[in-house]
Structures are given as structure tokens and as C-alpha cells.
Protein backbone atom coordinates (compact mmCIF):
# COMPACT_ATOMS: atom_id res chain seq x y z
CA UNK A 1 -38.40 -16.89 1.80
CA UNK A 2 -35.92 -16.53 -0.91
CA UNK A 3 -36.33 -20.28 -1.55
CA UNK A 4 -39.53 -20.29 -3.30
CA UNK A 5 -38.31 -17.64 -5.92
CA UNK A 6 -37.53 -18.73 -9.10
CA UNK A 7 -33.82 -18.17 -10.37
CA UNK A 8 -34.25 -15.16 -12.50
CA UNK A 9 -36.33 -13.69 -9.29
CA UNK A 10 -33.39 -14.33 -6.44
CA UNK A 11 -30.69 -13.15 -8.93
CA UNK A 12 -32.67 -9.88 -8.97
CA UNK A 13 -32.92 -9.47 -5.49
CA UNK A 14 -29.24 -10.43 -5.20
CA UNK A 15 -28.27 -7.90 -7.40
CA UNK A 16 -30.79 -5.76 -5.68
CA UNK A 17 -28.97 -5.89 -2.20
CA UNK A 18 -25.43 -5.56 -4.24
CA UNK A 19 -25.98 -2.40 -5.76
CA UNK A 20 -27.48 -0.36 -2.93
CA UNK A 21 -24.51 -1.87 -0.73
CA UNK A 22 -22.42 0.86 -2.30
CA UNK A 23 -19.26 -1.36 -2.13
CA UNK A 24 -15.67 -0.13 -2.74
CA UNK A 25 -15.33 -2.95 -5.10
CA UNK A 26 -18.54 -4.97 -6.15
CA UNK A 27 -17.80 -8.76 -7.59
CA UNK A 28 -20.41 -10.40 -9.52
CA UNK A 29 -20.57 -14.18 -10.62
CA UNK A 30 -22.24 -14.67 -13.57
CA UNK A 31 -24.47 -12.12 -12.87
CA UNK A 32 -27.21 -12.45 -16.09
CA UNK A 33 -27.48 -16.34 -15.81
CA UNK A 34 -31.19 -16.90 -15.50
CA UNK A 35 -31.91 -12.89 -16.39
CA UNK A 36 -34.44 -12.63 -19.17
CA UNK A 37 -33.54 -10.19 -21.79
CA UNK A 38 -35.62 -6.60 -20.16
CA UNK A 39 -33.84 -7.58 -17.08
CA UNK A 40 -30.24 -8.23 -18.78
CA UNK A 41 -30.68 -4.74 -20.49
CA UNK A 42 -31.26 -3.15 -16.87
CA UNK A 43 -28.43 -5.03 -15.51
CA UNK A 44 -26.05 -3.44 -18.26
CA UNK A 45 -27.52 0.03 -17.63
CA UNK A 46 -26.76 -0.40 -13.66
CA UNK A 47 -23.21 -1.71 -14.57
CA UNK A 48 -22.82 1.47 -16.19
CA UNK A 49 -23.95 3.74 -13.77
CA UNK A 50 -21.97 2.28 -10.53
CA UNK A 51 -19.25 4.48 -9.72
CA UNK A 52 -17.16 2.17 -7.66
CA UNK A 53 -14.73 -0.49 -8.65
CA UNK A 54 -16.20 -3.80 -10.52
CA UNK A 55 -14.95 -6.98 -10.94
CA UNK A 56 -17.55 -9.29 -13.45
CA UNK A 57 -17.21 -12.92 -14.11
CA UNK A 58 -18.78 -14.51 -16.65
CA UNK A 59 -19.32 -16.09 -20.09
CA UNK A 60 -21.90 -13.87 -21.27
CA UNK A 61 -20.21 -12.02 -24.68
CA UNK A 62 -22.77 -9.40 -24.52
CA UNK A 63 -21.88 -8.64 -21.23
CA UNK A 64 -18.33 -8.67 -21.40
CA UNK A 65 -18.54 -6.04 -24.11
CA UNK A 66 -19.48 -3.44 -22.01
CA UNK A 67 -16.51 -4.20 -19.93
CA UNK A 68 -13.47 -2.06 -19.95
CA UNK A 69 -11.00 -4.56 -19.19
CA UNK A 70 -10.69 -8.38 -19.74
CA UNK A 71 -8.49 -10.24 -17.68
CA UNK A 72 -8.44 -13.97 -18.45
CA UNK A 73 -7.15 -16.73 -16.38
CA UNK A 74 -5.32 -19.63 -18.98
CA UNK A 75 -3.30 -22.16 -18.75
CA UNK A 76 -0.70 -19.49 -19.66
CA UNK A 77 -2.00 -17.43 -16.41
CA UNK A 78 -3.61 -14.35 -16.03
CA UNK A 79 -3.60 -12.06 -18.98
CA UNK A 80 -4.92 -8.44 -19.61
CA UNK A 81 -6.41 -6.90 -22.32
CA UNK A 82 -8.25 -3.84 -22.57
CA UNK A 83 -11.48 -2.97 -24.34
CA UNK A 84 -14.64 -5.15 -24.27
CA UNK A 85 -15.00 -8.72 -25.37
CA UNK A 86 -14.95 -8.38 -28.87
CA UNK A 87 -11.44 -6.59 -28.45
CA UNK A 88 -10.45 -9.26 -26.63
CA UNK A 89 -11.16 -12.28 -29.12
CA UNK A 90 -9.29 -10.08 -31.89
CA UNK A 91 -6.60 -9.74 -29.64
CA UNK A 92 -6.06 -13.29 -28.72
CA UNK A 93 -6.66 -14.76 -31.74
CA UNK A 94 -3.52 -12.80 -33.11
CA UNK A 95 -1.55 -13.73 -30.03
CA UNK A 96 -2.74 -17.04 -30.69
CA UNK A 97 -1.86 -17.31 -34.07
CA UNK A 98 1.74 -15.47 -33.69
CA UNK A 99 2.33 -18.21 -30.81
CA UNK A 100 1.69 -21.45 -33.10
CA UNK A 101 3.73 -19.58 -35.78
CA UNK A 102 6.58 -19.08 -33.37
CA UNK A 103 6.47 -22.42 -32.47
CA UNK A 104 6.57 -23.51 -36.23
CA UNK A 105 8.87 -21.62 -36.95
CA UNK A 106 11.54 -22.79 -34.34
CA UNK A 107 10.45 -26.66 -34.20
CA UNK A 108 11.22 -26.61 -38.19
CA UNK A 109 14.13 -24.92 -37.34
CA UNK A 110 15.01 -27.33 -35.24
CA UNK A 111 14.77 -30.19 -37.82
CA UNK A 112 16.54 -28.51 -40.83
CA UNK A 113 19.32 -28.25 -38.30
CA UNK A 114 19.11 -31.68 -37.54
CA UNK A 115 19.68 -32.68 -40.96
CA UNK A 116 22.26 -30.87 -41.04
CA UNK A 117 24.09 -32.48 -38.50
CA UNK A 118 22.61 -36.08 -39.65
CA UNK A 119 24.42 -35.43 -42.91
CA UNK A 120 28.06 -33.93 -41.22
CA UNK A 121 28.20 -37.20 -39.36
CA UNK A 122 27.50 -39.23 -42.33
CA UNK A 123 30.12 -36.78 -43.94
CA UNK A 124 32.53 -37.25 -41.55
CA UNK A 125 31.97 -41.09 -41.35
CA UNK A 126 32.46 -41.59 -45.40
CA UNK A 127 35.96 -40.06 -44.71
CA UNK A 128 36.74 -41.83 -41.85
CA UNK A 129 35.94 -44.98 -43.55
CA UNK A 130 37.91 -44.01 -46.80
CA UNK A 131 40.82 -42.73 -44.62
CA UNK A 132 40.94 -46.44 -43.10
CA UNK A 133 40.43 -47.70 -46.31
CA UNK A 134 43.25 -46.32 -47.50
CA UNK A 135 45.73 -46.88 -44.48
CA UNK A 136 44.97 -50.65 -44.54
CA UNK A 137 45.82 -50.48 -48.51
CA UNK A 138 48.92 -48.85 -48.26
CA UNK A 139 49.75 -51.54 -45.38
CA UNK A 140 50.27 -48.95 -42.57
CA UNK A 141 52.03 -49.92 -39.53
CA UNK A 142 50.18 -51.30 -36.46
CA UNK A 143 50.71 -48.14 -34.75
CA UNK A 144 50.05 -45.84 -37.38
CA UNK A 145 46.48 -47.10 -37.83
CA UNK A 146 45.60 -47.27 -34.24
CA UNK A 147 46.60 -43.66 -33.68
CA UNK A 148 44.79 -42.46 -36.76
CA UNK A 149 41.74 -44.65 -34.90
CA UNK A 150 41.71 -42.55 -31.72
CA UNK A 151 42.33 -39.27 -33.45
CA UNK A 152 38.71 -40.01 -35.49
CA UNK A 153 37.52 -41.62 -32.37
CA UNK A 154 38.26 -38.01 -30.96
CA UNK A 155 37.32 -36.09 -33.68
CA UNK A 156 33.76 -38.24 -33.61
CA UNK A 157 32.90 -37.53 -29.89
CA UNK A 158 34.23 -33.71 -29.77
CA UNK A 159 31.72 -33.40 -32.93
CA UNK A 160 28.95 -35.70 -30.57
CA UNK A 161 29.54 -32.93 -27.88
CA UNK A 162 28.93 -29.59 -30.23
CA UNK A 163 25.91 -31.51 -31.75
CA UNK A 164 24.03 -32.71 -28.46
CA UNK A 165 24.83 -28.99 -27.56
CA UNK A 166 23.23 -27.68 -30.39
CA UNK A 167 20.53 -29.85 -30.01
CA UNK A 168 19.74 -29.34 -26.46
CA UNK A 169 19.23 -25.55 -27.82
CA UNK A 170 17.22 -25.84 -30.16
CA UNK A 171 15.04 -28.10 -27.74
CA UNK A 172 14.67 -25.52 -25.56
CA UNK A 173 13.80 -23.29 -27.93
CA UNK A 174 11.26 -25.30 -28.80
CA UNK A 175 9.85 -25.76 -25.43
CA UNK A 176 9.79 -22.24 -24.76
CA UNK A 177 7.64 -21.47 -27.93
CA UNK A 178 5.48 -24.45 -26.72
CA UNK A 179 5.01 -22.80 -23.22
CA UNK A 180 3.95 -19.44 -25.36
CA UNK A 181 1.25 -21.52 -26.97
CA UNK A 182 -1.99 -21.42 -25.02
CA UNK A 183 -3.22 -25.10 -23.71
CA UNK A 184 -6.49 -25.64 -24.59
CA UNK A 185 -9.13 -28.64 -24.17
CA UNK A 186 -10.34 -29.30 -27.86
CA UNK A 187 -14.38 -30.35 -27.57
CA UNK A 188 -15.87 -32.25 -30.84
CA UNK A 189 -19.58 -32.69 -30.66
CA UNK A 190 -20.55 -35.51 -33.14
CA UNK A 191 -23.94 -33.64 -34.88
CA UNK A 192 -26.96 -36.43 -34.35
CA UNK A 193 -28.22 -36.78 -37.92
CA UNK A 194 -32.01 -37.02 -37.21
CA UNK A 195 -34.13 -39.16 -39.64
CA UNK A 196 -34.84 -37.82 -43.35
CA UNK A 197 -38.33 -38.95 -43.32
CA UNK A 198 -39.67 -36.64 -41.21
CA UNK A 199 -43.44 -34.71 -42.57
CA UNK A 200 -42.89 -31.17 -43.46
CA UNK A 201 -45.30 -30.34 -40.32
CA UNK A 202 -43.37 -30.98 -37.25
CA UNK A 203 -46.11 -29.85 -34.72
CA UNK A 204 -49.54 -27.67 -35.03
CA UNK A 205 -51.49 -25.94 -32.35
CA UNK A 206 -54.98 -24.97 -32.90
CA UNK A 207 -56.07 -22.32 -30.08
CA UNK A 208 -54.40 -23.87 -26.97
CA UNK A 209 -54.03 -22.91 -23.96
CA UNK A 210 -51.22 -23.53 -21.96
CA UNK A 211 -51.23 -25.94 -18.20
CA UNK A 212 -49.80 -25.22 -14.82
CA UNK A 213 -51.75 -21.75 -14.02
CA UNK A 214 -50.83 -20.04 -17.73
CA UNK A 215 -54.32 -20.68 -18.65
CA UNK A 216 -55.10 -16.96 -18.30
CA UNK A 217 -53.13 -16.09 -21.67
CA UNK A 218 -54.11 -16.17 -24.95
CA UNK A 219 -54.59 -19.21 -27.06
CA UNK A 220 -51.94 -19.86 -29.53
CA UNK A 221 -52.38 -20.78 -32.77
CA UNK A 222 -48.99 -22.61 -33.85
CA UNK A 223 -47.28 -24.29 -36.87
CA UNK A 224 -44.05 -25.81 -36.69
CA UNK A 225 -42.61 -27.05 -40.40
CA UNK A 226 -39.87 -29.40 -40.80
CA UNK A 227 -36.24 -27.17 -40.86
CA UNK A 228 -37.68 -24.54 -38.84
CA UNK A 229 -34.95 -23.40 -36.00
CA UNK A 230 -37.03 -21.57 -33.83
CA UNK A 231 -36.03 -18.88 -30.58
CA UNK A 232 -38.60 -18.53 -28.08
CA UNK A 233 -38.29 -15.95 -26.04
CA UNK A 234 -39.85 -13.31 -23.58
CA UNK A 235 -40.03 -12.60 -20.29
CA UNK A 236 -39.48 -14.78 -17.17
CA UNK A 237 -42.64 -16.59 -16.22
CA UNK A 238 -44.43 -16.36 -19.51
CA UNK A 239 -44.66 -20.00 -20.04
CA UNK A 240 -41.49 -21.03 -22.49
CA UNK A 241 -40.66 -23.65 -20.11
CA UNK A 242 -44.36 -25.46 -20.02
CA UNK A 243 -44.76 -24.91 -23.76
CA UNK A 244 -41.68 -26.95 -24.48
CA UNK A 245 -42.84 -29.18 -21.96
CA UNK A 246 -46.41 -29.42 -24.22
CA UNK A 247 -44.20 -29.98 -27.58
CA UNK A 248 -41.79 -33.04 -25.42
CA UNK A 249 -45.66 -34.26 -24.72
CA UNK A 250 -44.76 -34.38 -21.03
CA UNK A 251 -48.11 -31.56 -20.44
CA UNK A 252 -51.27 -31.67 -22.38
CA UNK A 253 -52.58 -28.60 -22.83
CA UNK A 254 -56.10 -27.63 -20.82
CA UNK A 255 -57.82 -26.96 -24.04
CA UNK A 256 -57.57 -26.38 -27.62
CA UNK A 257 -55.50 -28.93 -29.72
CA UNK A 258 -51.48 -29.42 -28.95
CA UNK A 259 -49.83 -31.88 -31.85
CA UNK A 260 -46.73 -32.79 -32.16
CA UNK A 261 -45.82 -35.32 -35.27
CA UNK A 262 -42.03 -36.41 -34.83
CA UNK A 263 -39.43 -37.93 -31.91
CA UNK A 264 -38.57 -35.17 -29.47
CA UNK A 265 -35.75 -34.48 -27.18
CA UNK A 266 -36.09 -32.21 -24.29
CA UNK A 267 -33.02 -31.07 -22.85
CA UNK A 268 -34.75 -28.60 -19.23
CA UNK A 269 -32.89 -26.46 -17.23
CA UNK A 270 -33.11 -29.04 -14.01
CA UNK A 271 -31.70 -32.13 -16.67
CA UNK A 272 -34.20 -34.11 -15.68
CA UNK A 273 -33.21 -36.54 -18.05
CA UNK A 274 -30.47 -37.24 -16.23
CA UNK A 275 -30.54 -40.10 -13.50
CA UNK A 276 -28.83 -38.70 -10.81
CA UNK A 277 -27.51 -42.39 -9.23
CA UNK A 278 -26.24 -43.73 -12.69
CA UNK A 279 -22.85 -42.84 -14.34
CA UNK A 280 -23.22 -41.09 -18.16
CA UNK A 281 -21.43 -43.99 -19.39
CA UNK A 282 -23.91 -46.59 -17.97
CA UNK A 283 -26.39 -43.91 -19.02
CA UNK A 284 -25.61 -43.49 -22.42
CA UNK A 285 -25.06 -46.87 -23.29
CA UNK A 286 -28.20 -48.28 -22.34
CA UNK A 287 -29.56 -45.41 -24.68
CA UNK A 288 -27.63 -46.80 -27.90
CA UNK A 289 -26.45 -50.74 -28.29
CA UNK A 290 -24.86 -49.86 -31.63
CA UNK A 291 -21.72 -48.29 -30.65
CA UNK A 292 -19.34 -49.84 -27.80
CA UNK A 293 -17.60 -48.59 -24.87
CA UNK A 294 -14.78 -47.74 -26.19
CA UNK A 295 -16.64 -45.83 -28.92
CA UNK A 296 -18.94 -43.82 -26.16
CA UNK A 297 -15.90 -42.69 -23.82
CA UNK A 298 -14.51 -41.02 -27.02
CA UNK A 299 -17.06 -38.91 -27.88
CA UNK A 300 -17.70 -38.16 -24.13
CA UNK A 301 -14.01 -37.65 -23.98
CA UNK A 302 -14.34 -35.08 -26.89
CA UNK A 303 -16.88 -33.45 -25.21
CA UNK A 304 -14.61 -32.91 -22.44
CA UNK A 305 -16.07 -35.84 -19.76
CA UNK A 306 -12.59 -37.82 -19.02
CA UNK A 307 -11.87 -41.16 -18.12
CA UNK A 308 -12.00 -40.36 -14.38
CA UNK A 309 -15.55 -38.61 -14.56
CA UNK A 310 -17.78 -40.61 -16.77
CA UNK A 311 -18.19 -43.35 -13.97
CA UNK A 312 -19.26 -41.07 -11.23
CA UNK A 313 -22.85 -40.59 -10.28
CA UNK A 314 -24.32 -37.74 -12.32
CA UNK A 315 -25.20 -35.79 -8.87
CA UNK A 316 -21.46 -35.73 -8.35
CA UNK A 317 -20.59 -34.00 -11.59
CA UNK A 318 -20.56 -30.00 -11.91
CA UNK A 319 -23.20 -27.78 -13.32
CA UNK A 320 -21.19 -27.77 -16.38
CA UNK A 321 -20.29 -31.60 -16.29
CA UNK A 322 -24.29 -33.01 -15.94
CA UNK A 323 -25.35 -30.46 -18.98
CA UNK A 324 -22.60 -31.72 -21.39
CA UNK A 325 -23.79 -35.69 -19.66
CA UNK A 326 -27.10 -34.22 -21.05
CA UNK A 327 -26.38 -33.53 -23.98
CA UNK A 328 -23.99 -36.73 -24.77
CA UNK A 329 -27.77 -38.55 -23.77
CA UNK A 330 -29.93 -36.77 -26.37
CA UNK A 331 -27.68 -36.54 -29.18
CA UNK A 332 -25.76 -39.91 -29.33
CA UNK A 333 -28.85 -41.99 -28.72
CA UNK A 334 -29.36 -44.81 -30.77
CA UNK A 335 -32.68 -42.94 -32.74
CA UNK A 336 -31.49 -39.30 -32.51
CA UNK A 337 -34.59 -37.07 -32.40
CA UNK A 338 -36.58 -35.00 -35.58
CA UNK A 339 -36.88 -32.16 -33.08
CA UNK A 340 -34.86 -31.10 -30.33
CA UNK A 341 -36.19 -28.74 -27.75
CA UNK A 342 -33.91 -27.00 -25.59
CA UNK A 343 -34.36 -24.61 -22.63
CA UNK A 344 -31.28 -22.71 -22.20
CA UNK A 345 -29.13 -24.70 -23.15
CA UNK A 346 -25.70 -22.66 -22.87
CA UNK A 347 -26.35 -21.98 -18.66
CA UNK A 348 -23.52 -23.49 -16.69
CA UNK A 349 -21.25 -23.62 -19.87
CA UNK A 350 -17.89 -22.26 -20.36
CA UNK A 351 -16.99 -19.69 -23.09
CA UNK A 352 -15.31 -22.86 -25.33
CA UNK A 353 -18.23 -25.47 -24.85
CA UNK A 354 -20.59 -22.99 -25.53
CA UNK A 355 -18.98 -22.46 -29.14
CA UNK A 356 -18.84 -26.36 -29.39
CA UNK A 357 -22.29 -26.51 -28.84
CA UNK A 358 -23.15 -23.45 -31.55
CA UNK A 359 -20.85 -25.62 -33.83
CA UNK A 360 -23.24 -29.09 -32.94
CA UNK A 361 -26.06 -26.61 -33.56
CA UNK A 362 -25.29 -25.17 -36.98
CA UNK A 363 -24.66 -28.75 -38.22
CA UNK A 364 -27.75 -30.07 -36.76
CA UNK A 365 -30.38 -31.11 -39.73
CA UNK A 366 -33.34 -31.66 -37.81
CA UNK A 367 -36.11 -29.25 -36.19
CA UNK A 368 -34.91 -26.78 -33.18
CA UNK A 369 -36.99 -24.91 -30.60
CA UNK A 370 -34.77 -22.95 -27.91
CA UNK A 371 -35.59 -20.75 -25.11
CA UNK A 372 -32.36 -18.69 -24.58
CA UNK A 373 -32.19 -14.75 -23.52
CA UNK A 374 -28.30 -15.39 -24.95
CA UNK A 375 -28.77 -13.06 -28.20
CA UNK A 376 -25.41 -13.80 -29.62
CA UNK A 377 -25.71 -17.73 -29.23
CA UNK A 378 -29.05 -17.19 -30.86
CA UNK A 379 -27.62 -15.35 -33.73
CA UNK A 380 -24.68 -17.84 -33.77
CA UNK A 381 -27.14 -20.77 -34.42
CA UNK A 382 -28.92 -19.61 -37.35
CA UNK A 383 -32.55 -19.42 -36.01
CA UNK A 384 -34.87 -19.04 -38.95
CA UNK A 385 -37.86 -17.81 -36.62
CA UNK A 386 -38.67 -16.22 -33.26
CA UNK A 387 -42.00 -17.18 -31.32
CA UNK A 388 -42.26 -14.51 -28.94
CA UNK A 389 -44.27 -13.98 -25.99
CA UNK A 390 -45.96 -10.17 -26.06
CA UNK A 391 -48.91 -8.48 -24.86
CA UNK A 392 -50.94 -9.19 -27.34
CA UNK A 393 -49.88 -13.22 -27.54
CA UNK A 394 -47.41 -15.45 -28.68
CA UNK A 395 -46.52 -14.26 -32.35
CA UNK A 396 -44.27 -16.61 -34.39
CA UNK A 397 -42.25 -14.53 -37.39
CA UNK A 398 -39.53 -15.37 -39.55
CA UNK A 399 -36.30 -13.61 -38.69
């Protein structure tokens, strides 16, 4: 049954049974989420090859840039642009940028006109007032000087009338610029600054071999120093998963040694971390005293968890919601850790928190190991080395 396959195995046979169905039009969701790299390659070749419409959605930017078309749904609506992804962020930056320059441009507008007007009234009032002035020196008549009061009275509101016109353009203006200007959620992810004190050697294997039926492979020999941002990757099944697992010190290996020297964070695809009863407020605030409410529903705020969503029970938050809970957990805890461990990380994410979390990553000091099959968010972070899985064992090199 296609229950007991794994995700990267039913996405295959999904894909399987879309391809020979020979549609008219073929739509794919997020097609190379759980897809190890081989397997994304194949899935780009197939793309290639199928003659019949296609209609791709995801947040994978390799992907996309084999697409011919990107069609984006925004705040603004739906928007084409052609060429692959890469097009695409060159294009909408620009139309970005010309946007919030539009809108500059008129709202400043806007306010040099407004001092204008500010100083015709005051204009107009200094002569008013010296015109009265005058009158009541020259000891006008009564009548004289209430006349000459309506005419400024007059002469004041006709001028009120042109102004609130003017004004009500320029407002406009302004709000049509505004409406040109893409709306976007802004998410801040405050870097954990991980102790300084940690050894130079983070962890050290000596010929281990790994639990839960991997014993077959070969023994790894490992060294982990302290700065080291490492990718692990290979193929589906190969044991990434379970050697993070080893590193958190949830596993013990079935022989050989298995060391790891500094605090850990393991953030696993299933966010088992994550109690699925309990809000991430109550959550995170049993996980760090020091800061106060107020203080944690702003950075979960930032991260894009609102006021109406950080008091639900995790289970009722989205794929995308519980990973960015997840993630709130590990990285504003009270002792952030000398070495997180992640195990792909960027699944369920959008195109803009998957940046934010690149952006936590750079500025992360401590230790990194990450499974990912994501070669442009690996590039993005800065890995240092690669421990890959191959034939011949699990070789770690520099990058």
C-alpha cells in the first residue's frame, strides 16, 4: 500500500501515474519536495520531454528555471513574466523598485505642494490681517469693514475649496502609486548567537556504524570542527536522517564510537519537537524565562506567526506555520545551541521565508549540519563542506 512508502517513494509513483496519463494539461504541486537530487534531475529531464500543456507550482528556484513562463499570484494579482525564474526575480525587482520610486516620487510631490499651499494661506492671512489693520486705523465706517470682512471671508473659503481640491488629487495620486507597490509580509529572524566557548572539535566518529537497519554500510570515520557548515547529502534512504539523529544523541550507533562535544538542536522533517496540544507561545516561553510575552509574540510576529495563530494548538497550524513554530523553538531558546542540525529545513516554506531563513543562516555563528537536495539554498548558506553518501562511503570534503 502506498502508505508505507516513504515521501520521496509515493511522489515518484505519483509522478509515475502523471506522466504516462498523457494529459492535455498536467498540474503538478510542488512536485520535487521530498525528491533527492538523481531523482530531481530526472524529474527536470521528464518536464522537458512532455509534449502537452504544464502548469508547475512550486518554490523550488531550480525548478522554476526550466520553466518558460512564470505567472505569480500577489497581492497585486496575477502577473506574467516570461523566461525562467531567474528572469523573473530580475524582472520584478525592477518593477519593484520603479513602483516604490513612483510612489516617492508622487507622495513628495504631494508635500512640496502642501507647503505651498501652507505658505499661500499664511500669505493671504498676513494681508488680510494688515488690510484690517489698516481699515480700523484709518477709522473705516461700520459697514465698510464688515463688507471688506466677508469679501476675505470669501476669498478664504473659495481658496479652502481649490486647495482641498488639490489635495484630494494629489491623495489619490498617492494611493494609486501605493496600490502599484507590491504588499509584502516582511519576516526578521533574530540569528541565535550560540556560545563562544565552544572546543574546536564539535563531534568525532571513529568507524561507526549507523542504527535502524543501515548497519550494512560502511563505517564512517568523522570529524566535525567548530565553524564547519556542513551539507549532507545523497540519495533517499542512505541514512542522513539517522545520522543526524546519532549527532542530536537521540540513536547510539551499533558499533564503533559516535561523539558529539557541544548543545545540539535537531530541527526533523516530522518537527517532532513540536508538542502538538501546546500553543508556540506557551511553547516557546517555557523554553526561555528571560524574555517576556510581549517580547516572544514579536519575534514570532516577525517570523510571520500573528496574534491570532500563536495560541492555537500546533496540530492546527499549516505545514508552513509548525516549521517556522519550529524554528522560533530552537533558535530563541534561552541557551541557543553550538550546533544546529537540520533535515530539510526549507520543505513546506514559501519562496520569502525560505530567503529569511538563508538570511538567519548566513548570520548564524555556530556549527551547521543540513540535509537538503535544495542546491541553491545550499549555495545560499555558505556551506564550507559536503559529507556525501557514495558507493564507496560517506566522504566529507571541503567545498
Amino acid at each position: 500500500p502506498t502508505s508505507t512508502l516513504s515521501g520521496g517513494e509515493a511522489m515518484r509513483v505519483a509522478l509515475l501515474g502523471a506522466f504516462l496519463s498523457q494529459a492535455d494539461l498536467l498540474i503538478l504541486d510542488e512536485p520535487s519536495n521530498h525528491l533527492d537530487h538523481q531523482h530531481r534531475l530526472a524529474l527536470h529531464e521528464q518536464l522537458k520531454q512532455w509534449p502537452n500543456g504544464l502548469l508547475v507550482i512550486s518554490h523550488d528556484r531550480d525548478l522554476l528555471e526550466h520553466m518558460e513562463r512564470m505567472v505569480e499570484l500577489s497581492s497585486l494579482g496575477l502577473a506574467s513574466y516570461g523566461g525562467g525564474f531567474s528572469f523573473y526575480a530580475q524582472a520584478k525587482a525592477q518593477q519593484l523598485l520603479a513602483a516604490q520610486q513612483q510612489l516617492a516620487s508622487v507622495r513628495l510631490e504631494r508635500k512640496r505642494e502642501e507647503q505651498a499651499m501652507s505658505e499661500q494661506r499664511e500669505r493671504i492671512e498676513r494681508r488680510q490681517a494688515r488690510g484690517h489693520k489698516q481699515a480700523n486705523d484709518t477709522n473705516q465706517a461700520n459697514i465698510l469693514l464688515g463688507r471688506q470682512k466677508e469679501r476675505s471671508q470669501a476669498s478664504s473659503g473659495k481658496l479652502r475649496i481649490q486647495q482641498d481640491a488639490v489635495r484630494e488629487e494629489l491623495s489619490a495620486q498617492v494611493r494609486q502609486a501605493a496600490s502599484r507597490v507590491e504588499e509584502q509580509q516582511a519576516i526578521f529572524v533574530y540569528p541565535p548567537q550560540p556560545c563562544q566557548s565552544a572546543p574546536m572539535q564539535i563531534a568525532e566518529w571513529i568507524d561507526a556504524r549507523l542504527p535502524q537497519g543501515l548497519e550494512h554500510l560502511r563505517a564512517i570515520n568523522l570529524s566535525i570542527s567548530r565553524g564547519q557548515r556542513i551539507a549532507l547529502t545523497g540519495p533517499n534512504g542512505c541514512g542522513k536522517s539517522t545520522l543526524l539523529k546519532v549527532l542530536a544523541g537521540q540513536l547510539t550507533v551499533v558499533s564503533g564510537q559516535a561523539r558529539t562535544f557541544v548543545t545540539t538542536a535537531y530541527l526533523d522533517q516530522h518537527l517532532g519537537l513540536l508538542q502538538p496540544e501546546r500553543s508556540v507561545l506557551e511553547q516557546l516561553h517555557s523554553l526561555n524565562r528571560q524574555l517576556n510575552e510581549g517580547e516572544l509574540r514579536t519575534r514570532l510576529a516577525q517570523l510571520g506567526l500573528g496574534a491570532d495563530r500563536v495560541n492555537l494548538p500546533c496540530n492546527l497550524l499549516s505545514g508552513g506555520e509548525r516549521l517556522k513554530a519550529a524554528m522560533a523553538c530552537v533558535f530563541y531558546a534561552a541557551s541557543p545551541p553550538q550546533l544546529l542540525l537540520l533535515d530539510e529545513p526549507a520543505n513546506h516554506l514559501d519562496l520569502l521565508s525560505v530567503q529569511a531563513l538563508e538570511n538567519m543562516l548566513r548570520q548564524y555563528r555556530g556549527s551547521l549540519v543540513v540535509t537538503s537536495h535544495d542546491e541553491v539554498f545550499l549555495a545560499s548558506i555558505g556551506v564550507t563542506h559536503r559529507l556525501q553518501a557514495t558507493p564507496a562511503g560517506w566522504l566529507n570534503s571541503p567545498v
